[in-house]
Protein backbone atom coordinates (compact mmCIF):
# COMPACT_ATOMS: atom_id res chain seq x y z
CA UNK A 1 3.16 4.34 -9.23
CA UNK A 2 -0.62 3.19 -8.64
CA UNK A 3 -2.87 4.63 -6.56
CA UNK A 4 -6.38 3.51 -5.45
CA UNK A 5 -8.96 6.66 -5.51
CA UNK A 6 -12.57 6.18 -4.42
CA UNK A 7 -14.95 8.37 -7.02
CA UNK A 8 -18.65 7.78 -6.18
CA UNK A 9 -18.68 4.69 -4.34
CA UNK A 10 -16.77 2.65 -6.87
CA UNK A 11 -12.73 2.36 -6.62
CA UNK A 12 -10.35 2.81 -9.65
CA UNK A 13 -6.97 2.60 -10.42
CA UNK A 14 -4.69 5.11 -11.75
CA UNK A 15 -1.21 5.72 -12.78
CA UNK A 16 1.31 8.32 -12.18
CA UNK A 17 2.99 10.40 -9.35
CA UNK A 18 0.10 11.90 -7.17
CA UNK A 19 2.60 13.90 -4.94
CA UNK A 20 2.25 17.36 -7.73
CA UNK A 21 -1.23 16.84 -6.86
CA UNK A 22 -1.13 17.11 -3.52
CA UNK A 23 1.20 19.97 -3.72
CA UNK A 24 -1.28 21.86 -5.07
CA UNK A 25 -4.08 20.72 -2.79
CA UNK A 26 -2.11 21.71 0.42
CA UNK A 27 -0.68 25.00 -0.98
CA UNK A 28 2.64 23.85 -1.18
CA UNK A 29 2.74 22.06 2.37
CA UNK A 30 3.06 18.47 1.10
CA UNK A 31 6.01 16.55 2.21
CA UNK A 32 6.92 13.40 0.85
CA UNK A 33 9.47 11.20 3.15
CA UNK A 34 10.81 7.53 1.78
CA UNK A 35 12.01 5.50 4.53
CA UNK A 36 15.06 2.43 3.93
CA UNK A 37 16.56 0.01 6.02
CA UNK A 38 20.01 0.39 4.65
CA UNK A 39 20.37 -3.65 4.90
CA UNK A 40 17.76 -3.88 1.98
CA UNK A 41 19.76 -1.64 -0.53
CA UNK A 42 21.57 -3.21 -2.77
CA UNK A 43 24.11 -2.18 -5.91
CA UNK A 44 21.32 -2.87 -8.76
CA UNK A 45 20.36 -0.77 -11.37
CA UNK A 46 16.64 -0.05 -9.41
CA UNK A 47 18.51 1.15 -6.56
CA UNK A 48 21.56 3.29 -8.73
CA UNK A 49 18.58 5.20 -10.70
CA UNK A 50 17.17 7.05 -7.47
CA UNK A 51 18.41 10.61 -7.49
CA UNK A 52 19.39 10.10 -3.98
CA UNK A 53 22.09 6.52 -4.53
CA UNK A 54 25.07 8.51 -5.41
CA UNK A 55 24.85 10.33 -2.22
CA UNK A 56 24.26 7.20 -0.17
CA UNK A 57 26.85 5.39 -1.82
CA UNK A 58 29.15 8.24 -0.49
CA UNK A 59 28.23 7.85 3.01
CA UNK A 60 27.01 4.35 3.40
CA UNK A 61 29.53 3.22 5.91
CA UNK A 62 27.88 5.58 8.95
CA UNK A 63 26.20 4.21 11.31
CA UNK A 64 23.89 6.97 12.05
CA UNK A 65 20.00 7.72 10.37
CA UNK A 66 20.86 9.82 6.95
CA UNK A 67 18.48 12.29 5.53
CA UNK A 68 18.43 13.42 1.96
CA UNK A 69 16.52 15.97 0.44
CA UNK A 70 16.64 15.45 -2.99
CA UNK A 71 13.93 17.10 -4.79
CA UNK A 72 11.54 19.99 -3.62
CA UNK A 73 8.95 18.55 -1.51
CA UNK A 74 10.74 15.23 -1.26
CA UNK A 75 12.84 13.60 1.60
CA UNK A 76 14.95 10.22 2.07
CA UNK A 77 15.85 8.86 5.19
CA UNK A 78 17.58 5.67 5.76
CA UNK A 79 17.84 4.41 8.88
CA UNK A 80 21.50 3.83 10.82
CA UNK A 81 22.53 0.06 9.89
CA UNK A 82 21.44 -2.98 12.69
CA UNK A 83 23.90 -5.62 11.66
């Protein structure tokens, strides 16, 4: 991913994850939560490569919020299904 950081007034862009960064800058208190509308998840390879699809794919019929916590640090929630 890209992230904007401001370094002396001027504003770059940079690659990579920042979330190991910010691990380390909040002594282990970061949190990262992805949110999905479960209507916007489809069966493409994208979607099957998250470490959390297998689980979803398991459980997809609920119609209740879902939270996954599939890495340290790192939550998913999808929220319960509107159509």
């Amino acid at each position: 991913a890209d992230q904007i950081s401001k370094q002396g007034g001027t504003t770059t862009l940079r690659e990579g994850p920042f979330g190991p960064e910010l691990v380390a800058y909040t002594h282990d208190r970061y949190v990262e939560l992805d949110l999905y509308v479960p209507e916007f998840i489809e069966p493409t390879d994208n979607w099957k490569k998250q470490d959390w699809y297998v689980d979803w794919e398991a459980c997809k019929g609920t119609d209740k919020v879902t939270l996954f916590h599939p890495r340290e640090h790192g939550f998913v929630m999808i929220f319960a299904r509107t159509l």
